[in-house]
Protein backbone atom coordinates (compact mmCIF):
# COMPACT_ATOMS: atom_id res chain seq x y z
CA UNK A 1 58.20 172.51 104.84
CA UNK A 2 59.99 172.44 107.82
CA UNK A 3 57.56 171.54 111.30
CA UNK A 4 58.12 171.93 115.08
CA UNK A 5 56.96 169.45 117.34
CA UNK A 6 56.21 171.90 119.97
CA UNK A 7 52.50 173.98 119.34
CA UNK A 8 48.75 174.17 120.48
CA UNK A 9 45.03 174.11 118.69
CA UNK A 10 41.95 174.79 119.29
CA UNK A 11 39.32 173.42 117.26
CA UNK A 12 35.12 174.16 117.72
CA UNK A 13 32.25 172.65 115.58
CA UNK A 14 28.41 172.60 116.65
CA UNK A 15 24.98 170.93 115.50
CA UNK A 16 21.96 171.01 116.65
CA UNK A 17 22.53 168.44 119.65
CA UNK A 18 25.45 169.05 120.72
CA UNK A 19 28.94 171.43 121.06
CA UNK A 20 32.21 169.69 120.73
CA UNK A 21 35.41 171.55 121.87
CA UNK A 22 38.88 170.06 120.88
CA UNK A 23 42.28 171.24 122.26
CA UNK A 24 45.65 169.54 121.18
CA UNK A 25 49.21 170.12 122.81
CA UNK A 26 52.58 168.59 121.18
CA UNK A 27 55.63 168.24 122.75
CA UNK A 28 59.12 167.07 121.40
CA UNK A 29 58.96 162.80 121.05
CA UNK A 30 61.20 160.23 119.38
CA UNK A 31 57.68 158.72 117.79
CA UNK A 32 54.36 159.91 117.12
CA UNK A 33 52.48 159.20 120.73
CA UNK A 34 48.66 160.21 120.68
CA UNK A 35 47.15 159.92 123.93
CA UNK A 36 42.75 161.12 124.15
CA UNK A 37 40.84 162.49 127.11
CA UNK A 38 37.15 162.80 126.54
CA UNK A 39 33.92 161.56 127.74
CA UNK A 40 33.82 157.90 128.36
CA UNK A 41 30.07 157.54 126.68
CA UNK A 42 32.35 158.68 123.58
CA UNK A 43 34.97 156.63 123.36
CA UNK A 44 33.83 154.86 120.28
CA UNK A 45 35.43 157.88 118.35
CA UNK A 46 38.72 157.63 120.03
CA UNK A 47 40.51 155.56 117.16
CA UNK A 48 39.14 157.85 114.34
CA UNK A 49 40.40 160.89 116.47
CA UNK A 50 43.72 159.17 116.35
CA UNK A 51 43.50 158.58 112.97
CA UNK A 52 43.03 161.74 112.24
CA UNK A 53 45.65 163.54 113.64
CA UNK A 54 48.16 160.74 112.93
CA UNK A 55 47.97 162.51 109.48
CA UNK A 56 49.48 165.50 110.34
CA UNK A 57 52.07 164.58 112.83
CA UNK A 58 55.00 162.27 112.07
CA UNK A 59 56.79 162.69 115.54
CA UNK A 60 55.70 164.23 118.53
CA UNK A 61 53.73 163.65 121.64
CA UNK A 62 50.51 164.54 121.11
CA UNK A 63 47.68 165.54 124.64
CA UNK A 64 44.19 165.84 122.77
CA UNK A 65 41.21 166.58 125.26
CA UNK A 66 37.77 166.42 123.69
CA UNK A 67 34.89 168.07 125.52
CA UNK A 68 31.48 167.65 124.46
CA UNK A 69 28.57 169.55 126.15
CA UNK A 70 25.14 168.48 125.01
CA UNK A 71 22.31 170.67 123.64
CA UNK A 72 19.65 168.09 123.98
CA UNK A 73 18.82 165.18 125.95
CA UNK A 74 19.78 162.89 122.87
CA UNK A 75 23.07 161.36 124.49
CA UNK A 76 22.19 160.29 127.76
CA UNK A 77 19.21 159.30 130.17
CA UNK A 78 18.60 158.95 133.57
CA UNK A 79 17.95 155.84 134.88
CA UNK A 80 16.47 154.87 138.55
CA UNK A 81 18.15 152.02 140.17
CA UNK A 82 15.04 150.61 141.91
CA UNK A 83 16.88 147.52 143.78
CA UNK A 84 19.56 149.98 145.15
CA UNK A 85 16.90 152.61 145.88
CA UNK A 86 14.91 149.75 147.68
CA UNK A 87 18.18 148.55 149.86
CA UNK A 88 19.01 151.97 150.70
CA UNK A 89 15.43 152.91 152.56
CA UNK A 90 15.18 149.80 154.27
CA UNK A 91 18.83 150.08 155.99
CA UNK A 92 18.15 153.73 156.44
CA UNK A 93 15.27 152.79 158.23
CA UNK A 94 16.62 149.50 160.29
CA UNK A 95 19.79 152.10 161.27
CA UNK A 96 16.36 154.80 162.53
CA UNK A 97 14.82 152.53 164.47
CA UNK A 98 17.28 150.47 165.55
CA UNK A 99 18.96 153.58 167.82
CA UNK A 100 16.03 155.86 167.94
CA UNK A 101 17.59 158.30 165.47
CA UNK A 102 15.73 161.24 164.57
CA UNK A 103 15.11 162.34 160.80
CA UNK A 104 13.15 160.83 158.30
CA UNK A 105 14.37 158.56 155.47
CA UNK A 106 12.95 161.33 152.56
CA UNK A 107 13.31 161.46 148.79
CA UNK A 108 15.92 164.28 148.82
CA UNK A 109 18.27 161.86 151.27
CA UNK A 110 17.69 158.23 148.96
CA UNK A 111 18.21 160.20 145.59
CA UNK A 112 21.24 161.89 146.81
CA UNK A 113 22.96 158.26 147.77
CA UNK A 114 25.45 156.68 145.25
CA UNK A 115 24.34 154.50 142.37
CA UNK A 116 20.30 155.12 143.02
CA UNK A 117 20.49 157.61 139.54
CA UNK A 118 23.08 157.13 136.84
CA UNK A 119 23.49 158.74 133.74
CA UNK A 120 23.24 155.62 130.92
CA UNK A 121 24.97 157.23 127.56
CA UNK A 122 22.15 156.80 124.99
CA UNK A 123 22.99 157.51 121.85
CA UNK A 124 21.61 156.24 118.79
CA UNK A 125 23.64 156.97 115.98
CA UNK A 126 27.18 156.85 117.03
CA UNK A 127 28.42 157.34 113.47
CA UNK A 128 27.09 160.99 113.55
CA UNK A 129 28.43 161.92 116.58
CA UNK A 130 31.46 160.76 115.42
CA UNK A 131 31.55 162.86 112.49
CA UNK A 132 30.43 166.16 114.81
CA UNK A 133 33.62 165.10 117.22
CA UNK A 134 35.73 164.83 114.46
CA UNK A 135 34.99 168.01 112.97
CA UNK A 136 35.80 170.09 116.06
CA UNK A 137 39.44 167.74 115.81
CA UNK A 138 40.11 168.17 112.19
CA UNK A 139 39.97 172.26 113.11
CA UNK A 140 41.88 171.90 115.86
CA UNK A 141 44.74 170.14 113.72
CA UNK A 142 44.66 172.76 110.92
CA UNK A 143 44.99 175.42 113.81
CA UNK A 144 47.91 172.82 115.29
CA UNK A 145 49.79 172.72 112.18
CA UNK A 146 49.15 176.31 111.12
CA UNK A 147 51.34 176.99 114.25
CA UNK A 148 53.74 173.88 114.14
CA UNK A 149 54.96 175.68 110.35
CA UNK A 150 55.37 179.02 111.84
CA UNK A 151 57.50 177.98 114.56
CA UNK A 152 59.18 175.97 112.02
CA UNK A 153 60.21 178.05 110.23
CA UNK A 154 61.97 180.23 112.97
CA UNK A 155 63.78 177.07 113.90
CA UNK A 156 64.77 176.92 110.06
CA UNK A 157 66.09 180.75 109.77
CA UNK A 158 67.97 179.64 113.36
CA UNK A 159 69.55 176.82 111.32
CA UNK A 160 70.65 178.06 108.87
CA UNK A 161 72.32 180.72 110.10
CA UNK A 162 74.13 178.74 112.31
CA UNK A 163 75.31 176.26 109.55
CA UNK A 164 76.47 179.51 108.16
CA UNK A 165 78.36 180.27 110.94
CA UNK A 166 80.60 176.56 111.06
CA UNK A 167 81.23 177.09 107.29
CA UNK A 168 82.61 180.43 108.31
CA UNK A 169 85.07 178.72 111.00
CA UNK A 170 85.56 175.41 108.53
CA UNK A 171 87.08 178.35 106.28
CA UNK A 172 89.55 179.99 108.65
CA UNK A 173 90.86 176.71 109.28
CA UNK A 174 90.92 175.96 106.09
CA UNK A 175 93.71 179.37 105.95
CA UNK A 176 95.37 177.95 109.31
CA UNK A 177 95.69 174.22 108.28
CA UNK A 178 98.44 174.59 106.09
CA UNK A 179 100.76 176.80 108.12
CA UNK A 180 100.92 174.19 110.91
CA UNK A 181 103.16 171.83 109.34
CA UNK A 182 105.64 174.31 108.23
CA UNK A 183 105.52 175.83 112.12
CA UNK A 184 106.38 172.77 113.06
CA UNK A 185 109.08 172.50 110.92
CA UNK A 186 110.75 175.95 111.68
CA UNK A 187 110.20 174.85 115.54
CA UNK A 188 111.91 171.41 115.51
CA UNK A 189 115.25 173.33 113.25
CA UNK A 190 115.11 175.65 115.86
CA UNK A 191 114.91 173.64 118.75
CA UNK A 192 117.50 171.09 117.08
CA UNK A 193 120.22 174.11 116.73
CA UNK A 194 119.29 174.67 120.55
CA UNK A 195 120.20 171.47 121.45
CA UNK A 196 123.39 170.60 119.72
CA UNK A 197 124.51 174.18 119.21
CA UNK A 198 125.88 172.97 115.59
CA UNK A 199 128.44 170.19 116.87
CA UNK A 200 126.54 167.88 115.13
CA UNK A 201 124.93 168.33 111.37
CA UNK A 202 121.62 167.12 111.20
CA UNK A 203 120.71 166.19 107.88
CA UNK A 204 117.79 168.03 106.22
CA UNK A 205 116.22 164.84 104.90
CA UNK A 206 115.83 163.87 108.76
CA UNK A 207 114.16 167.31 109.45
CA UNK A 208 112.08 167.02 106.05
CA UNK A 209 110.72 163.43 107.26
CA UNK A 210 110.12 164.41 110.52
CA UNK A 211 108.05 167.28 109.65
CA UNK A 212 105.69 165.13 106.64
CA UNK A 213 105.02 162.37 109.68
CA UNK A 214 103.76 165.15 111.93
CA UNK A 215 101.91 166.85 108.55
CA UNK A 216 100.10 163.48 107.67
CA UNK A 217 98.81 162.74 111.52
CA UNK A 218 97.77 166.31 111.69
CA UNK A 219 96.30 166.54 108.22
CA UNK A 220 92.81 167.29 108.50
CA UNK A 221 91.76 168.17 104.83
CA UNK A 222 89.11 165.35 104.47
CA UNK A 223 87.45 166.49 107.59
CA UNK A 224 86.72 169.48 107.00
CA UNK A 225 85.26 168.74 103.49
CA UNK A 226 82.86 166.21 105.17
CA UNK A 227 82.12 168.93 107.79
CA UNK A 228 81.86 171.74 105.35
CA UNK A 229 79.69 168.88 103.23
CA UNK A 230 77.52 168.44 106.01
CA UNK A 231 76.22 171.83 106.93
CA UNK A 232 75.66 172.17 103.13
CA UNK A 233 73.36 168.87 103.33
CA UNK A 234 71.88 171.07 106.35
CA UNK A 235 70.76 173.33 104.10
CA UNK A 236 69.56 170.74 101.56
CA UNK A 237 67.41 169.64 104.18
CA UNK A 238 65.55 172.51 105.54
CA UNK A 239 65.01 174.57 101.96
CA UNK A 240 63.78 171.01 100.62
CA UNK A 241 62.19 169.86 103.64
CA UNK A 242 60.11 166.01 103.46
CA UNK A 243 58.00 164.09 105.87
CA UNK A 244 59.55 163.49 109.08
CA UNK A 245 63.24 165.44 108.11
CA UNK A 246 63.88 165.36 111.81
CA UNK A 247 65.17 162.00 111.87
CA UNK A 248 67.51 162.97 108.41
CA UNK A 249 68.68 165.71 110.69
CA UNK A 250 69.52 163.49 113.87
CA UNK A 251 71.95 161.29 111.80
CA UNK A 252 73.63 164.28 110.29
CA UNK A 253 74.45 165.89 113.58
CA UNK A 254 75.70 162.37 114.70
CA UNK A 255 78.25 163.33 111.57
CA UNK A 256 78.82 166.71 112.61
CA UNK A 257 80.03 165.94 115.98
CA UNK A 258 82.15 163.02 114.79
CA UNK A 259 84.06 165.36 112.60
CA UNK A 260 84.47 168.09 114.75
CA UNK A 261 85.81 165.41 117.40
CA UNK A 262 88.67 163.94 114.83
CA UNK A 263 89.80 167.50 114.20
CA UNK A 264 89.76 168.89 117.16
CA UNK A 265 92.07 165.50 118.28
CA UNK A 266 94.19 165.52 115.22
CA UNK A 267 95.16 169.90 114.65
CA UNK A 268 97.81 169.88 116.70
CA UNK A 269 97.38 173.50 116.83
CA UNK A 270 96.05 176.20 119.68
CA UNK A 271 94.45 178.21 117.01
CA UNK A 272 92.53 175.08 115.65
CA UNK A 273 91.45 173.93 118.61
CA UNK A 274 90.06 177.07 119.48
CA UNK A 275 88.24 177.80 116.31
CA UNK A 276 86.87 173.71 116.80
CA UNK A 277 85.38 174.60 120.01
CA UNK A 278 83.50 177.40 118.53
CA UNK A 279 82.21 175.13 115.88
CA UNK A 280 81.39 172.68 118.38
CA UNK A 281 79.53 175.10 120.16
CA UNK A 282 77.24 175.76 117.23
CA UNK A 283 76.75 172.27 116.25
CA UNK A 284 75.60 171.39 120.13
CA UNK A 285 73.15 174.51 119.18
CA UNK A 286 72.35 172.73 116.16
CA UNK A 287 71.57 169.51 117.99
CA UNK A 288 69.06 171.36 120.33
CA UNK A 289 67.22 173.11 118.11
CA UNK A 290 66.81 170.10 115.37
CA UNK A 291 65.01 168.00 118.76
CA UNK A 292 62.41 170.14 118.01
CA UNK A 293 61.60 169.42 114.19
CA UNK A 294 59.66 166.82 113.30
């Protein structure tokens, strides 16, 4: 089955302590990049979240964000930070009497300074949090690659019809290839005759050899049979599909393009050329649209 890089999920899962919401976004990448946002106090599940989504994408860049919103006090406690408490009131009041400020050093102004309550993560059993976190991510990735196959197989139907569409050209040329030599032919008699207005006889043997040196540089048979080849192995590909076909698909285009190039240099022909830059213009198609398969 054919994948896109490119999709979104949303995956939810609660227990009894706490709710855990999971979002992933994937972009195009050469590699499969997984980068996690979430909680610090959570971090021990970071590599299983990884792990877990590393099954189900090959290539791609991959933004998860993890929130989890607790349901009970279970996973954290407050602490009071007596020393800095203790530092805090006696500058406050040093700085009061000092310059004869007015206001009084109260609970609601120590509490509210920095460091004098933190939030220490307590949690006992990090093992079943990590299970509860992962469940929210393994929904998530079915919802991720329930959309990652449906846009792949757009890109797919877009594919193949466009693989369709170079065959299609590959064939007229296929009818114009031939003819070109034996224009050339009737164009160098005629432009001979032009020249020497018959005072001289040209042998036909010098007109025949002549025309099969211009016929074997512009012979382009065996290029258009790997072309033609290759948008059949496009096919192949993307009915058969395999892990990570994106990277089968890469190379071929590299193919593509190099065969289009050598006929398009070695025609010789208007016609040709123009058909070759219609091809080329669906192949350059082709190389957009297979960036996004994974």
């Amino acid at each position: 089955m054919i994948k896109s890089m490119t999709g979104f999920g949303r995956g939810e899962y609660s227990d009894d302590k706490r709710n855990v919401v999971c979002e992933i976004k994937t972009v195009n990448h050469r590699y499969a990049d997984i980068s996690v946002k979430m909680p610090k106090r959570y971090s021990f599940a970071e590599e299983k979240i990884k792990a877990l989504i590393k099954e189900q994408i090959k290539r791609g860049k991959a933004e998860v964000s993890v929130i989890v919103e607790a349901l009970t006090e279970g996973d954290i406690t407050i602490k009071l930070n007596t020393p800095v408490a203790r530092q805090y009131i006696a500058n406050l009041n040093e700085l009061k009497h000092s310059y004869e400020l007015a206001g009084d050093v109260d609970l609601k102004l120590v509490s509210s300074m920095p460091d004098v309550l933190k939030a220490i993560p307590d949690i006992d059993d990090e093992d079943e949090v990590t299970e509860v976190i992962c469940r929210a991510v393994e929904s998530a990735t079915a919802n991720l690659d329930g959309m990652r196959a449906i846009e792949g197989e757009k890109l797919a139907e877009e594919l193949l019809m466009r693989g369709d569409l170079v065959r299609e050209i590959v064939g007229k040329i296929e009818v114009r290839a031939p003819l070109v030599a034996r224009e050339y032919r009737e164009k160098l008699e005629t432009r001979i005759k032009e020249l020497i207005e018959d005072k001289v006889d040209i042998p036909e043997e010098r007109i025949l050899i002549e025309a099969a040196v211009f016929a074997d540089k512009a012979n382009i048979t065996e290029e258009l049979v790997r072309l033609d080849s290759h948008m059949l192995q496009l096919k192949t590909f993307l009915t058969a599909g395999g892990p990570v076909v994106g990277k089968k698909l890469d190379f071929l285009v590299q193919e593509m393009n190099r065969e289009a190039n050598t006929i398009g240099s070695k025609a010789n022909d208007l016609e040709i050329t123009s058909l070759m830059l219609e091809a080329k213009s669906e192949i350059e198609k082709i190389r957009e649209q297979v960036q996004n398969i994974e």
